[in-house]
Protein backbone atom coordinates (compact mmCIF):
# COMPACT_ATOMS: atom_id res chain seq x y z
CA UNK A 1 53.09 90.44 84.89
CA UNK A 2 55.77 91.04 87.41
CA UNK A 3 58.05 93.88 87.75
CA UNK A 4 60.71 92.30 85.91
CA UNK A 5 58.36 91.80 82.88
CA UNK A 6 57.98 87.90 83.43
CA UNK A 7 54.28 86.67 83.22
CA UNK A 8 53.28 84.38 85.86
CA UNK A 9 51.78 81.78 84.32
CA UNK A 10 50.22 78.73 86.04
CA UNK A 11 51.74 74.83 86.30
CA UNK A 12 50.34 72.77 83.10
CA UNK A 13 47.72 70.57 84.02
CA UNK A 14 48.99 67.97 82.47
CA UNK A 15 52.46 68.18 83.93
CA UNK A 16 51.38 66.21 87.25
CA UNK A 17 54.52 65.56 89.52
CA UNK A 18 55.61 61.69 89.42
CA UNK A 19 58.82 59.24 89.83
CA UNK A 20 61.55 61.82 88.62
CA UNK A 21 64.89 60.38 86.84
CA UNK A 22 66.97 58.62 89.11
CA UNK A 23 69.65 58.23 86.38
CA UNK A 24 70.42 61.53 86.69
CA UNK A 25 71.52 61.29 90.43
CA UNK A 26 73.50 57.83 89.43
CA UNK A 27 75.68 59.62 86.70
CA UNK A 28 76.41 62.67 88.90
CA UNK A 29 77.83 60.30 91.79
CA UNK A 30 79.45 58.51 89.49
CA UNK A 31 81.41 61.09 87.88
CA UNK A 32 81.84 62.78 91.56
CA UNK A 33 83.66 59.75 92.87
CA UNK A 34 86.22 59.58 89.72
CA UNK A 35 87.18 63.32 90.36
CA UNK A 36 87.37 62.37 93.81
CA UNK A 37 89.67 59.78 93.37
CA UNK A 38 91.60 61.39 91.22
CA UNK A 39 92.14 64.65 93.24
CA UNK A 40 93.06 62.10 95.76
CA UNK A 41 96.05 61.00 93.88
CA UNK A 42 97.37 63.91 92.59
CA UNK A 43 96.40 66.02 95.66
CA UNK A 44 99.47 65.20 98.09
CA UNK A 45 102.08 65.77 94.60
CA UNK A 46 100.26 69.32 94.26
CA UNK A 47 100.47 70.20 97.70
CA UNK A 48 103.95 68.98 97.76
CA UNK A 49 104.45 71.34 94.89
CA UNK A 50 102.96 74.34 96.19
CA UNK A 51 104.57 73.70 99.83
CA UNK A 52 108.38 73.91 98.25
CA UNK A 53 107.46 76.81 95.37
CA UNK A 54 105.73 79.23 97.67
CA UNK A 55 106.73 78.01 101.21
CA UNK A 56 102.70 77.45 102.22
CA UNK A 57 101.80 74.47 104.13
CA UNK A 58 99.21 72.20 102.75
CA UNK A 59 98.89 69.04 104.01
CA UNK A 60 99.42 65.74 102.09
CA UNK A 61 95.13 65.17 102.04
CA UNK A 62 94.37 69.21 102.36
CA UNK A 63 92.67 69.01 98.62
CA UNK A 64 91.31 65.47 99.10
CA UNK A 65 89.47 66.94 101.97
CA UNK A 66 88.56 69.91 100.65
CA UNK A 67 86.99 68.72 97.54
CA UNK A 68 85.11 66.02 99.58
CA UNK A 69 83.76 69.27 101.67
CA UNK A 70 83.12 71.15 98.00
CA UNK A 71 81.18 67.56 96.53
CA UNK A 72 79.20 67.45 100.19
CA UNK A 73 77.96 71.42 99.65
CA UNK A 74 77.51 70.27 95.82
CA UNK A 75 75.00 67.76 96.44
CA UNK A 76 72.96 69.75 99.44
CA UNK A 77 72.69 72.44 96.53
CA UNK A 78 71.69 69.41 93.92
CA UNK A 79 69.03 68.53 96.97
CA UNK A 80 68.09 71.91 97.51
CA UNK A 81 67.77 72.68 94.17
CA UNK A 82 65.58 69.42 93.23
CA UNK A 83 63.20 70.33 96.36
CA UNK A 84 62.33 74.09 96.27
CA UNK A 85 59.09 73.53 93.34
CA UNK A 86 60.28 75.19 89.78
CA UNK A 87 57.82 77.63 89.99
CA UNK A 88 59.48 79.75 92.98
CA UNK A 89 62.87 79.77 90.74
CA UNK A 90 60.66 81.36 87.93
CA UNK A 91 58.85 83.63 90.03
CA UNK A 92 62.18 85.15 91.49
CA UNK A 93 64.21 84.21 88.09
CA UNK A 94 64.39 88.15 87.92
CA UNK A 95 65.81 88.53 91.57
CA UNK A 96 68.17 85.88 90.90
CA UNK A 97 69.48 87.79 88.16
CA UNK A 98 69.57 91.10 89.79
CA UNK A 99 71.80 88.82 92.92
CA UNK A 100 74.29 87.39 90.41
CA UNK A 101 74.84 91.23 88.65
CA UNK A 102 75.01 93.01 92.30
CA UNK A 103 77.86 90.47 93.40
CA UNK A 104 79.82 90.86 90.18
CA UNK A 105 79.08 94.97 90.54
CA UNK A 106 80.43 94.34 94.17
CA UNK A 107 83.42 92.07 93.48
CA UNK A 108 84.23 95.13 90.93
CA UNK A 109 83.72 98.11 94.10
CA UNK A 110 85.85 95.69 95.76
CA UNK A 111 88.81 95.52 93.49
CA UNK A 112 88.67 99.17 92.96
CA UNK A 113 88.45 99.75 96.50
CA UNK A 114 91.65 97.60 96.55
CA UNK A 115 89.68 95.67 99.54
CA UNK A 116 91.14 92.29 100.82
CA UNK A 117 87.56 90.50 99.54
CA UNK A 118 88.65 90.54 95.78
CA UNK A 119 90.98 87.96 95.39
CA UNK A 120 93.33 88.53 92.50
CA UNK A 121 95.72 86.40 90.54
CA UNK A 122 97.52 86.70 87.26
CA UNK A 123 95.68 90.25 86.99
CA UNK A 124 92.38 89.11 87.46
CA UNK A 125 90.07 89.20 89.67
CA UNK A 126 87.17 86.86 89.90
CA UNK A 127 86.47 85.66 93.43
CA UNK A 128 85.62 86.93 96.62
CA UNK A 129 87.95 85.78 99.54
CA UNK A 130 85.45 84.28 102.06
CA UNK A 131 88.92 83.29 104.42
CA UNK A 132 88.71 79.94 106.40
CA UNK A 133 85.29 79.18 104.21
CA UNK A 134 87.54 79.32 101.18
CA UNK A 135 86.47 81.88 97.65
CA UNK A 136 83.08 82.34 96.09
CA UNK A 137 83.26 82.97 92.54
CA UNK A 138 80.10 85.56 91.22
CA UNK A 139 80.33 84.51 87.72
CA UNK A 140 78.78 81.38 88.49
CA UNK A 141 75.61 82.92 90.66
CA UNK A 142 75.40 85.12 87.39
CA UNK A 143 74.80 81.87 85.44
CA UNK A 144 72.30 80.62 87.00
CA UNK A 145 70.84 83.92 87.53
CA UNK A 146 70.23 84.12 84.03
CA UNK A 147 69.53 80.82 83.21
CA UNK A 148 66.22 81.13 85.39
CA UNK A 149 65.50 84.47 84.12
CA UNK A 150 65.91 83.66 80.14
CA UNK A 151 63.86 80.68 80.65
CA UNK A 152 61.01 82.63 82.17
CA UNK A 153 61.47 85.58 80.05
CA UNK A 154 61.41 83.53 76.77
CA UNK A 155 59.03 81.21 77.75
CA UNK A 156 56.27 83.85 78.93
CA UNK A 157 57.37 85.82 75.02
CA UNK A 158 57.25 82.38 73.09
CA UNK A 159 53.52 81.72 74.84
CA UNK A 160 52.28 85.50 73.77
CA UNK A 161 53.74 85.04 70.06
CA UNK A 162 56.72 87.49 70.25
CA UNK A 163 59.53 85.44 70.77
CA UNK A 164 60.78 87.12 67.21
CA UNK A 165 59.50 90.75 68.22
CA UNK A 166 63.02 93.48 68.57
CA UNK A 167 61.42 96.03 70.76
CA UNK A 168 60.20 93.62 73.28
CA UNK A 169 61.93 90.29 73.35
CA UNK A 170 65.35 90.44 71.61
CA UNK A 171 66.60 93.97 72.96
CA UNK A 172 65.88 93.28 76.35
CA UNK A 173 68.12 89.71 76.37
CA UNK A 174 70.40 91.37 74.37
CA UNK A 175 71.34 93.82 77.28
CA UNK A 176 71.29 91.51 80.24
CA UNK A 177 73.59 89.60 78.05
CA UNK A 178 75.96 92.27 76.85
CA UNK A 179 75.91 93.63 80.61
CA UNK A 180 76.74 89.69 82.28
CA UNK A 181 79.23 89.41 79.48
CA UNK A 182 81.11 92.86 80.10
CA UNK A 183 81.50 91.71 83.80
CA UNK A 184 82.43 88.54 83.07
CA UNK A 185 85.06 88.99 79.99
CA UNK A 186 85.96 92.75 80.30
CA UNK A 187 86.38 93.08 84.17
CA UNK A 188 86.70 89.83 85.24
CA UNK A 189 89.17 88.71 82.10
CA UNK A 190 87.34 85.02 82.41
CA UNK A 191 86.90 84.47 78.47
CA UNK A 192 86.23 80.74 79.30
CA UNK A 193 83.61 81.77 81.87
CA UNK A 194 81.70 83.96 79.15
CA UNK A 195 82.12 81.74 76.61
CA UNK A 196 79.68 79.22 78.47
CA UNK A 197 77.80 81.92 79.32
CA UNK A 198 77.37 82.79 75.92
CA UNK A 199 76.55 79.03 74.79
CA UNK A 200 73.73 79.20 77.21
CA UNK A 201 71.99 82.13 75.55
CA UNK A 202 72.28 80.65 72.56
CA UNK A 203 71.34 77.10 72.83
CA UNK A 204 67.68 78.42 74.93
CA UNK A 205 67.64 81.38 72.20
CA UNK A 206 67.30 78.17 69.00
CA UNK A 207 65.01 76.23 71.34
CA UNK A 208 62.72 78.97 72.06
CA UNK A 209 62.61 78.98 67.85
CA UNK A 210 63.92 82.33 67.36
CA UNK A 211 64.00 83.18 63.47
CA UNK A 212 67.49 81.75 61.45
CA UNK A 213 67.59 85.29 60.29
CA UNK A 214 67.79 86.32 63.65
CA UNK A 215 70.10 84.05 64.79
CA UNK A 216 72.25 84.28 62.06
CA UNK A 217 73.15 87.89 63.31
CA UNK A 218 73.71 86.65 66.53
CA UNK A 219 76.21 84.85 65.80
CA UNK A 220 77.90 87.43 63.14
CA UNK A 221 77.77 90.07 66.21
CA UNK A 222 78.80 86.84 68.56
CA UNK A 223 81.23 86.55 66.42
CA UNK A 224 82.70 90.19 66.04
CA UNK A 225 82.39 90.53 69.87
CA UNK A 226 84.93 87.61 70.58
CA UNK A 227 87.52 88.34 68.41
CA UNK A 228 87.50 92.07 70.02
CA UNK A 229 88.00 90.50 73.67
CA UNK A 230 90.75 88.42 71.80
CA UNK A 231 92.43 90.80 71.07
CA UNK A 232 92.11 93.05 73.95
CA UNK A 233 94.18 91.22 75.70
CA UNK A 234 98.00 90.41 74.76
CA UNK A 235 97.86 86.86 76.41
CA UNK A 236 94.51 85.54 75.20
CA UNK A 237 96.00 86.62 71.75
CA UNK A 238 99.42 84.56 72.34
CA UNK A 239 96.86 81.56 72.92
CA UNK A 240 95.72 81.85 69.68
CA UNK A 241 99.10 82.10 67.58
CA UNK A 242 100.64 79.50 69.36
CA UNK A 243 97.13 77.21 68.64
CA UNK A 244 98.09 77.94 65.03
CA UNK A 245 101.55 77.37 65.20
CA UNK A 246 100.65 73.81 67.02
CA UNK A 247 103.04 71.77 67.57
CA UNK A 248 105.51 73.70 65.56
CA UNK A 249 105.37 76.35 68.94
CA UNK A 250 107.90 76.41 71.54
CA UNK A 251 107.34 74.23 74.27
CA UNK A 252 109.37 76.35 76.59
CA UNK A 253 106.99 79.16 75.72
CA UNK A 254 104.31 80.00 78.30
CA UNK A 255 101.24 79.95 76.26
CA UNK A 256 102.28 76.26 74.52
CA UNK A 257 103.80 74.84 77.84
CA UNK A 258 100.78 73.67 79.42
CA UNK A 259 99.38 72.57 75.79
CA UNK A 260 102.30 70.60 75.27
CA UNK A 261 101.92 68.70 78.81
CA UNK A 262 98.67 68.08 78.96
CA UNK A 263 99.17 65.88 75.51
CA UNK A 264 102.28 64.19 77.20
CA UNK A 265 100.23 63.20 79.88
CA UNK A 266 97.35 62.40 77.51
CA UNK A 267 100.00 60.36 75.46
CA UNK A 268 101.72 58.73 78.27
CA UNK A 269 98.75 57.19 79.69
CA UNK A 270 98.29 55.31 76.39
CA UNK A 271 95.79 52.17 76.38
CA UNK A 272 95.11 51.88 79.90
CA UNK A 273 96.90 54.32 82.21
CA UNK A 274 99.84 54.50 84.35
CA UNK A 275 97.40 53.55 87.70
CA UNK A 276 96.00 55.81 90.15
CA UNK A 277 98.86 57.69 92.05
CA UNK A 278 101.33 57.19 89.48
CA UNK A 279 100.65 60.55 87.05
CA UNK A 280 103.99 61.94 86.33
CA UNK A 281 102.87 65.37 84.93
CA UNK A 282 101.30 66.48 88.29
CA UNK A 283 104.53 66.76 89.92
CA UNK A 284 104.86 69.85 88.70
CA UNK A 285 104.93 69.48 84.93
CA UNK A 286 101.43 70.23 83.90
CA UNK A 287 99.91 73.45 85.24
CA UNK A 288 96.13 73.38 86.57
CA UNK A 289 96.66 69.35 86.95
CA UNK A 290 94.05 69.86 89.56
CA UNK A 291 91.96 71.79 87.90
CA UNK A 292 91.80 72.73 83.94
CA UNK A 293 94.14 69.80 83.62
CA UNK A 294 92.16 67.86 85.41
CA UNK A 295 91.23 65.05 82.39
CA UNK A 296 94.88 65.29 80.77
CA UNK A 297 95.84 63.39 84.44
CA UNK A 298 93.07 61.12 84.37
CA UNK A 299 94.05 60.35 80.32
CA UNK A 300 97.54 59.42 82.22
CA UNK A 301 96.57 57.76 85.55
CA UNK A 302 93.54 55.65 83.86
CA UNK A 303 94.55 55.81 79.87
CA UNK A 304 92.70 56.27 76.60
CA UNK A 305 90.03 53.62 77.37
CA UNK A 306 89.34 55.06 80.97
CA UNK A 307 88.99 58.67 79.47
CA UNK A 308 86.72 57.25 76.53
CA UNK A 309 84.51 56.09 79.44
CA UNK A 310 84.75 59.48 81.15
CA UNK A 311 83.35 61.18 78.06
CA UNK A 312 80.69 58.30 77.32
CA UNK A 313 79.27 59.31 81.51
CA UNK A 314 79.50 63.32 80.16
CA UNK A 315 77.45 62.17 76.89
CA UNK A 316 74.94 59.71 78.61
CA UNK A 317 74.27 62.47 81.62
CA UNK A 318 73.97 65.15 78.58
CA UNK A 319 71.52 63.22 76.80
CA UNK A 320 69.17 62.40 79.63
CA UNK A 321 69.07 66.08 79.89
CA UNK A 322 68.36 66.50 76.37
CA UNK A 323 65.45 63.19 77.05
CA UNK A 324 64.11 65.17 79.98
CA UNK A 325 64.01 68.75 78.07
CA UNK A 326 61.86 66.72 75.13
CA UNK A 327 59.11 65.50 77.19
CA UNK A 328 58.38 69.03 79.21
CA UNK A 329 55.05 70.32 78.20
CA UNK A 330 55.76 73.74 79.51
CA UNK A 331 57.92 75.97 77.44
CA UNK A 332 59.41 77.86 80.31
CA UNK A 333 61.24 74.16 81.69
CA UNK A 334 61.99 73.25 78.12
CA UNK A 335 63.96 76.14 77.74
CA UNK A 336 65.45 75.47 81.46
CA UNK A 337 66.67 72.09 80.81
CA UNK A 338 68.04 73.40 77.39
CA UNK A 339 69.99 75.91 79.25
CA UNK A 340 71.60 73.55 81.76
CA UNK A 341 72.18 71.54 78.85
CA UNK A 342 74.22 74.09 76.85
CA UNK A 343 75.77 74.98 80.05
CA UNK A 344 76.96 71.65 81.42
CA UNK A 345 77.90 70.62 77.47
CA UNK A 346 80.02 73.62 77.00
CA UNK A 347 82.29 72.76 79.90
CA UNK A 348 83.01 69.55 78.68
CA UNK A 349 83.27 70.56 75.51
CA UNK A 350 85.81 73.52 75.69
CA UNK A 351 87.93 71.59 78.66
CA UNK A 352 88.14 68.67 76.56
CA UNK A 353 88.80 70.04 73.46
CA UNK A 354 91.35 72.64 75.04
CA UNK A 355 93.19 69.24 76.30
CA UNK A 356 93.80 67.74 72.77
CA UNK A 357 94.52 70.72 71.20
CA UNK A 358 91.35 71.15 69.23
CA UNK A 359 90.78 74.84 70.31
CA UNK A 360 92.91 77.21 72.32
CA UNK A 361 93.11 76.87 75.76
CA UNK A 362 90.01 78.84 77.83
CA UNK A 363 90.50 78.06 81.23
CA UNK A 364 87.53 76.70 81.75
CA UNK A 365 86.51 73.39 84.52
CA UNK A 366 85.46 70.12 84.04
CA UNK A 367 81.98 69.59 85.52
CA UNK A 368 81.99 67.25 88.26
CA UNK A 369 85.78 66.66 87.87
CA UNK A 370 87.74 69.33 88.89
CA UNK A 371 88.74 71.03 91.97
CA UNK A 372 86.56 72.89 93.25
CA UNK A 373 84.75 75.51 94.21
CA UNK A 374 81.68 77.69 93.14
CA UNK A 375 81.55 76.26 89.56
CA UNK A 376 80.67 72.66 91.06
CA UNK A 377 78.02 74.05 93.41
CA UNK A 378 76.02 75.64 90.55
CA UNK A 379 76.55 73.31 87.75
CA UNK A 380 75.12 70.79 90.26
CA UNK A 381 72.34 72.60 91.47
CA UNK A 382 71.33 73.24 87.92
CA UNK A 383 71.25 69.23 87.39
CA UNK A 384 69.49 69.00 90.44
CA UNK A 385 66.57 71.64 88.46
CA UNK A 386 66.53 69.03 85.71
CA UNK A 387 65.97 66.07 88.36
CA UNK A 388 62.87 68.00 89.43
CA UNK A 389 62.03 68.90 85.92
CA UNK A 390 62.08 64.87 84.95
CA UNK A 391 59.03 64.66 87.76
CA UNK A 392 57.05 66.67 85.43
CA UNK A 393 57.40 65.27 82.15
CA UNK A 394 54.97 63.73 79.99
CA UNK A 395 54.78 60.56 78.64
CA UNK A 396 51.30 59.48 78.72
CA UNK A 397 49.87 61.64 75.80
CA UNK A 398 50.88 62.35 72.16
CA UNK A 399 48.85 65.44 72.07
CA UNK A 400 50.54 68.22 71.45
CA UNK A 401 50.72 71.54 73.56
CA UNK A 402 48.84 74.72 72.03
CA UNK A 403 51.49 77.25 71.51
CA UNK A 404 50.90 80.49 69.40
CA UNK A 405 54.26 80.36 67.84
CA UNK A 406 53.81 80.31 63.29
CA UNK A 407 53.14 77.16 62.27
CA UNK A 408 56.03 77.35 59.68
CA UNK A 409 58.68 77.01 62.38
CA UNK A 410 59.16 72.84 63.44
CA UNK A 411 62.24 73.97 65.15
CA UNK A 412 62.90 73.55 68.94
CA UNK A 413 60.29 73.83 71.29
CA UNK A 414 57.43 74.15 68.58
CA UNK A 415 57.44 70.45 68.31
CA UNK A 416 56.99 68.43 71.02
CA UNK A 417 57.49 64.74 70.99
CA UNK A 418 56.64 62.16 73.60
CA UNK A 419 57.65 59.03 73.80
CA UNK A 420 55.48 55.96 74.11
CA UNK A 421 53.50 55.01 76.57
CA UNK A 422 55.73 54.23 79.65
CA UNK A 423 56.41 55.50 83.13
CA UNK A 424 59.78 57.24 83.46
């Protein structure tokens, strides 16, 4: 056992390394090279904006150029990521936690301390302020952090039986999750942020074939827990009236304006789009266009039929995930891949959805897409885990792995299925 409680259990002999998914890498570039040309587009209109509302001094391809730095760091982390063997991000899942808790615990000194480092906007603060190198934002480091430290944690309690057990198993997640959360939604203010946090927990906590019983309270506590950050805060609260008022809200109000936009672009772009570098709304109509906003421009530059594609590239990358995750023999990188899963699905989901008015707006990026930043950098290296994973899956056999866990549950990782006999 290590000190964190993890056991250190030994590579499957049956999961010998071969040809990993290549797919994987095709879908990522892919979906890379659309936000890339689309933050190429909008990029001079935004600078524009910024240069006559604040007086700063971006240049017409400072965001083009930046991003292409932020997808170059994004795919040495995917490398990275794909190359250091699984088994050192389990052994150290604990440190990695422990990394991502001390930098939110030191963005918080920070902002008490009233120190230049914590960056702060709109009475938040979530990044550190790195200068010339740009911000870091510790949320994300937190996320992977515990990513890698659930999936070793449940994985080593699922083998041993106790995946159900209070005491030993379901406390202990319980407070690295309540602690990540209160930095993350409580001092950081980043509901979105902890809301794919909390979609990560929860997808690897039904995989790892916790009881319904269980989860059921989960959620009813989940539950109980969001509508209290809801309504600790005035604006997250205005989000969710005017979401219920729909389109009956203001538009001139601040919490419906940049609803409201983001469907006029949406609309405007109608069948096929108004072409690359013609998006009207990122003049300065739609807020975030370069970020949250970030498929409402593409709905208008490229139209419904380019945004269907869009989400069918989000959905094919998603399921080869899911297609890697069911052919893992070891329960620890089952649980991984079902935690980048529920972590790369939630962004799309929420951003989406927050775009054509299906929920209330959260803030929250658009894997791949966006500009950015941390977010990017992590989301990717956690792909880049799966592309290793997919070198260690197994199609050759139909036996299935021993596992300890009651025979009555056929949910999740107690079954495993394998596809026919083929090379991946």
């Amino acid at each position: 056992m290590s000190r964190f409680g993890i056991a250190r259990l030994d590579e499957p002999a049956a999961n010998r390394r071969h040809r990993p998914d290549y797919i994987l890498i095709v879908y990522v570039l892919i979906l890379m090279a659309l936000g890339a040309v689309t933050i190429f587009s909008v990029g001079p209109q935004h600078a524009n904006l910024l240069n006559n509302a604040i007086g700063s001094h971006y240049s017409s391809n400072y965001f083009f150029i930046k991003q292409i730095v932020s997808l170059a760091l994004s795919l040495v982390a995917f490398v990275l990521a794909a190359a250091v063997p699984y088994k050192y991000f389990l052994r150290y899942s604990g440190t990695l936690l422990v990394i991502g808790l001390a930098a939110c615990l030191l963005l918080f000194g920070a902002q008490l301390a009233h120190l230049g480092i914590a960056e702060c906007t709109l009475g938040a603060c979530r990044w550190f302020n790195l200068g010339p190198l740009g911000s870091l934002q510790p949320a994300e480091i937190l996320k992977f952090g515990l990513l890698v430290y659930l999936a070793a944690f449940l994985g080593a309690k699922l083998q041993k039986g106790d995946i159900n057990e209070v005491k030993t198993t379901l406390l202990p997640v319980a407070w690295v999750t309540g602690l990540a959360l209160l930095f993350i939604a409580v001092i950081q203010k980043d509901l979105g942020t902890a809301i794919s946090l909390a979609v990560i927990v929860v997808i690897m906590l039904i995989m790892s074939g916790v009881s319904w019983k269980i989860l059921g309270a989960v959620f009813g506590i989940g539950l109980v827990v969001g509508l209290l950050f809801i309504v600790s805060e005035p604006h997250r609260l205005q989000r969710v009236e005017t979401y219920i008022q729909g389109d009956s809200a203001s538009t001139n109000s601040g919490s419906n304006y940049q609803s409201q936009n983001a469907k006029i672009a949406l609309g405007t772009g109608w069948w096929l789009g108004l072409g690359v570098g013609n998006s009207i709304q990122a003049t300065g109509y739609l807020p975030e266009a370069i970020n949250d906003s970030v498929f409402a421009i593409m709905g208008e530059m490229f139209g419904f039929i380019g945004v269907t594609l869009v989400i069918v590239l989000f959905v094919a990358l998603l399921m080869r995930i899911l297609r890697v995750m069911d052919h893992l023999a070891d329960q620890r990188l089952k649980l991984l891949a079902a935690g980048v899963f529920g972590w790369f699905g939630a962004h799309v989901v929420l951003n989406v959805a927050a775009m054509i008015g299906l929920i209330p707006l959260t803030g929250i990026t658009l894997p791949l897409l966006s500009f950015g930043g941390t977010s990017m950098l992590f989301i990717t290296a956690a792909v880049g885990l799966v592309f290793q994973l997919s070198g260690y899956t197994n199609y050759a056999t139909n036996q299935k792995e021993e596992t300890h866990e009651d025979s009555g549950s056929r949910r999740g990782i107690g079954r495993t299925r394998y596809a026919s006999r083929r090379s991946s």
